[in-house]
N, C-alpha and C. Protein backbone atom coordinates (compact mmCIF):
# COMPACT_ATOMS: atom_id res chain seq x y z
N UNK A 1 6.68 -25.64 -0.65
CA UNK A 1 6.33 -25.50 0.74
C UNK A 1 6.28 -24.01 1.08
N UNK A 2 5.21 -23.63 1.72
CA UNK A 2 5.49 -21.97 2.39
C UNK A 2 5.55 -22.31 3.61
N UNK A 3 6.34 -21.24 4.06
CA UNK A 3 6.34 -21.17 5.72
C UNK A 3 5.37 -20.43 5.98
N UNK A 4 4.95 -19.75 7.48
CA UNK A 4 4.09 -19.12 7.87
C UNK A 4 4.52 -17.70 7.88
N UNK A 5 5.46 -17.31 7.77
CA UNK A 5 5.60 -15.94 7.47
C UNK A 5 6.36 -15.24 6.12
N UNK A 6 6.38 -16.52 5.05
CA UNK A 6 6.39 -15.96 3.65
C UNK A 6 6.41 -14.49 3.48
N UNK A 7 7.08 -13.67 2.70
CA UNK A 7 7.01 -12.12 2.43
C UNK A 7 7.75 -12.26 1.08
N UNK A 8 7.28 -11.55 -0.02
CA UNK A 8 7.71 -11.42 -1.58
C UNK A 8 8.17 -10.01 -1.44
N UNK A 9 9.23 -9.56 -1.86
CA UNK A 9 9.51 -8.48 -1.85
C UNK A 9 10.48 -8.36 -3.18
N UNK A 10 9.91 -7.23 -3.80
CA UNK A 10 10.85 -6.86 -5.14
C UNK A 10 11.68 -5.56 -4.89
N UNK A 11 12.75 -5.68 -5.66
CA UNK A 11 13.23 -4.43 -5.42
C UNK A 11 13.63 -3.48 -7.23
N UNK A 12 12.69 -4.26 -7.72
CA UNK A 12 12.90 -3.61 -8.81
C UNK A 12 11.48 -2.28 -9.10
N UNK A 13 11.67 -0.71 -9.41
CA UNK A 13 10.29 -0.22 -9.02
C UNK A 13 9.48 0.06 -9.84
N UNK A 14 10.15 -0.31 -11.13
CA UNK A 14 9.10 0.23 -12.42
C UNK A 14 9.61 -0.83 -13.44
N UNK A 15 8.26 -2.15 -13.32
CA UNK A 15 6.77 -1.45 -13.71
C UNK A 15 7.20 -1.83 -11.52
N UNK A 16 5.73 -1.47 -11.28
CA UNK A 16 5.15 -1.26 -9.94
C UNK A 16 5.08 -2.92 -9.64
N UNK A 17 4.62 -3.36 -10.45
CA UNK A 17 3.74 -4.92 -10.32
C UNK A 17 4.54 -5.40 -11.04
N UNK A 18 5.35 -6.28 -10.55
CA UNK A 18 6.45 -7.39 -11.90
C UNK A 18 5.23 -8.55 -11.22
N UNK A 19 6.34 -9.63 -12.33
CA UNK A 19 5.48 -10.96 -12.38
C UNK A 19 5.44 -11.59 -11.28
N UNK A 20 7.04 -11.38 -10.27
CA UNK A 20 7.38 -12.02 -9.15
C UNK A 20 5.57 -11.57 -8.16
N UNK A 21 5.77 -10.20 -8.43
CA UNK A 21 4.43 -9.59 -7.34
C UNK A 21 2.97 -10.27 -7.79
N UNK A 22 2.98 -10.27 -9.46
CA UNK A 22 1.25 -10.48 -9.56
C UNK A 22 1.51 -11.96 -8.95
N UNK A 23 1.91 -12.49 -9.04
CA UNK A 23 1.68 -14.22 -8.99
C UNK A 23 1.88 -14.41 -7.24
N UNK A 24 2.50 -13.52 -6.68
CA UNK A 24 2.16 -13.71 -5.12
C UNK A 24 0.69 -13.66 -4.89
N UNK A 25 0.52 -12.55 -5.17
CA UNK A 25 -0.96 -11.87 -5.17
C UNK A 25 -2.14 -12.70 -5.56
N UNK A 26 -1.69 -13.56 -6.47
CA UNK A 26 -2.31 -14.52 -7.03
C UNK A 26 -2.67 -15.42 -6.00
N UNK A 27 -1.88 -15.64 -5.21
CA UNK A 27 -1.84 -16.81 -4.48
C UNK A 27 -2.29 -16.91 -3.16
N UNK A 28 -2.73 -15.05 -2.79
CA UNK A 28 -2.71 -14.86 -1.70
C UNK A 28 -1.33 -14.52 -0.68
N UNK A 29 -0.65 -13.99 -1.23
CA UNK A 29 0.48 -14.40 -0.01
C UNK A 29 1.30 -12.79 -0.33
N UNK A 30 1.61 -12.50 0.54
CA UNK A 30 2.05 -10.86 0.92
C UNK A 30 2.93 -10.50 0.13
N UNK A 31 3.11 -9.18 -1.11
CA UNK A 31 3.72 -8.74 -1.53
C UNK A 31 4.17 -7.37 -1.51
N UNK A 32 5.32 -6.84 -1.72
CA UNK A 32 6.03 -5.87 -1.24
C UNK A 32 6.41 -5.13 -2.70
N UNK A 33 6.20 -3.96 -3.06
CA UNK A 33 7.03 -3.22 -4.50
C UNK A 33 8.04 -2.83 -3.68
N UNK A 34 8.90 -2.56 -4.96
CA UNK A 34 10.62 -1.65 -4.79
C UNK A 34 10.45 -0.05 -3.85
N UNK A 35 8.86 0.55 -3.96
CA UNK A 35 9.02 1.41 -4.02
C UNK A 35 9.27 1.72 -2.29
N UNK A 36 8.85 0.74 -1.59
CA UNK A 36 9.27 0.50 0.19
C UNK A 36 10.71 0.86 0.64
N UNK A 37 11.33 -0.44 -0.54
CA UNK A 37 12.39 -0.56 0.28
C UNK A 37 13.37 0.88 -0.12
N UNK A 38 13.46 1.46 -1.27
CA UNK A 38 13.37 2.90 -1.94
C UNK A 38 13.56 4.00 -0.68
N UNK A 39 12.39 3.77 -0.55
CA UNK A 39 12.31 4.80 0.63
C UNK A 39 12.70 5.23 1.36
N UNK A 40 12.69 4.10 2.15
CA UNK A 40 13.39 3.52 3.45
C UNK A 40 15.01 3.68 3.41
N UNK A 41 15.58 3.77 2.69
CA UNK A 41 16.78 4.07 1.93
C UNK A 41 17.61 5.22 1.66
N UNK A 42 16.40 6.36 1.19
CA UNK A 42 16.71 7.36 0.85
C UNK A 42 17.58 8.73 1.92
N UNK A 43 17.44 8.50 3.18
CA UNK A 43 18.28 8.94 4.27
C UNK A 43 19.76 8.65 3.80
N UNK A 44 20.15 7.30 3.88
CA UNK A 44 21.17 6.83 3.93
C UNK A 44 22.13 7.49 2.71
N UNK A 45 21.42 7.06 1.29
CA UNK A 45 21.81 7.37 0.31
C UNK A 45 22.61 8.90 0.56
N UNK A 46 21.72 10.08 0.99
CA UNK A 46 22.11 10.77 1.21
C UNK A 46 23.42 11.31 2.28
N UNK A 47 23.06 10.52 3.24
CA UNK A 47 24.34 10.83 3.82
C UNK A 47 25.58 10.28 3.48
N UNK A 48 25.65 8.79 2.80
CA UNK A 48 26.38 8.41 1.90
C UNK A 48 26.65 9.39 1.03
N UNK A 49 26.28 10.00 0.09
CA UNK A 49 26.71 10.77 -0.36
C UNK A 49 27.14 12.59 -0.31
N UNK A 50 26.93 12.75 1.51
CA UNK A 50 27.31 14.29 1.81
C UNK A 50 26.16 14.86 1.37
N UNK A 51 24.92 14.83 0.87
CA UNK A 51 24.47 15.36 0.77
C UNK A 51 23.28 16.01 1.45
């Protein structure tokens, strides 16, 4: 069953495209790489760590 707002999201970033992603893609249905949520992240990390 999908719902209507389905979202695939990996958080693994290399390779770019795991299997979880091609086979969304496959299907039509919205996929997300590691390299987003990464990002989005990278503030924190830092102040987590004083730096």
């Amino acid at each position: 069953m999908r719902l209507p707002n389905d979202r695939y999201a990996e958080i693994i970033m290399s390779p770019a495209e795991t299997a979880l992603l091609r086979a969304a893609r496959e299907r039509g249905l919205p996929a997300h790489p590691g390299e987003r949520m990464i990002a989005h992240q990278i503030a924190a990390y830092l102040g987590f760590l004083g730096l």
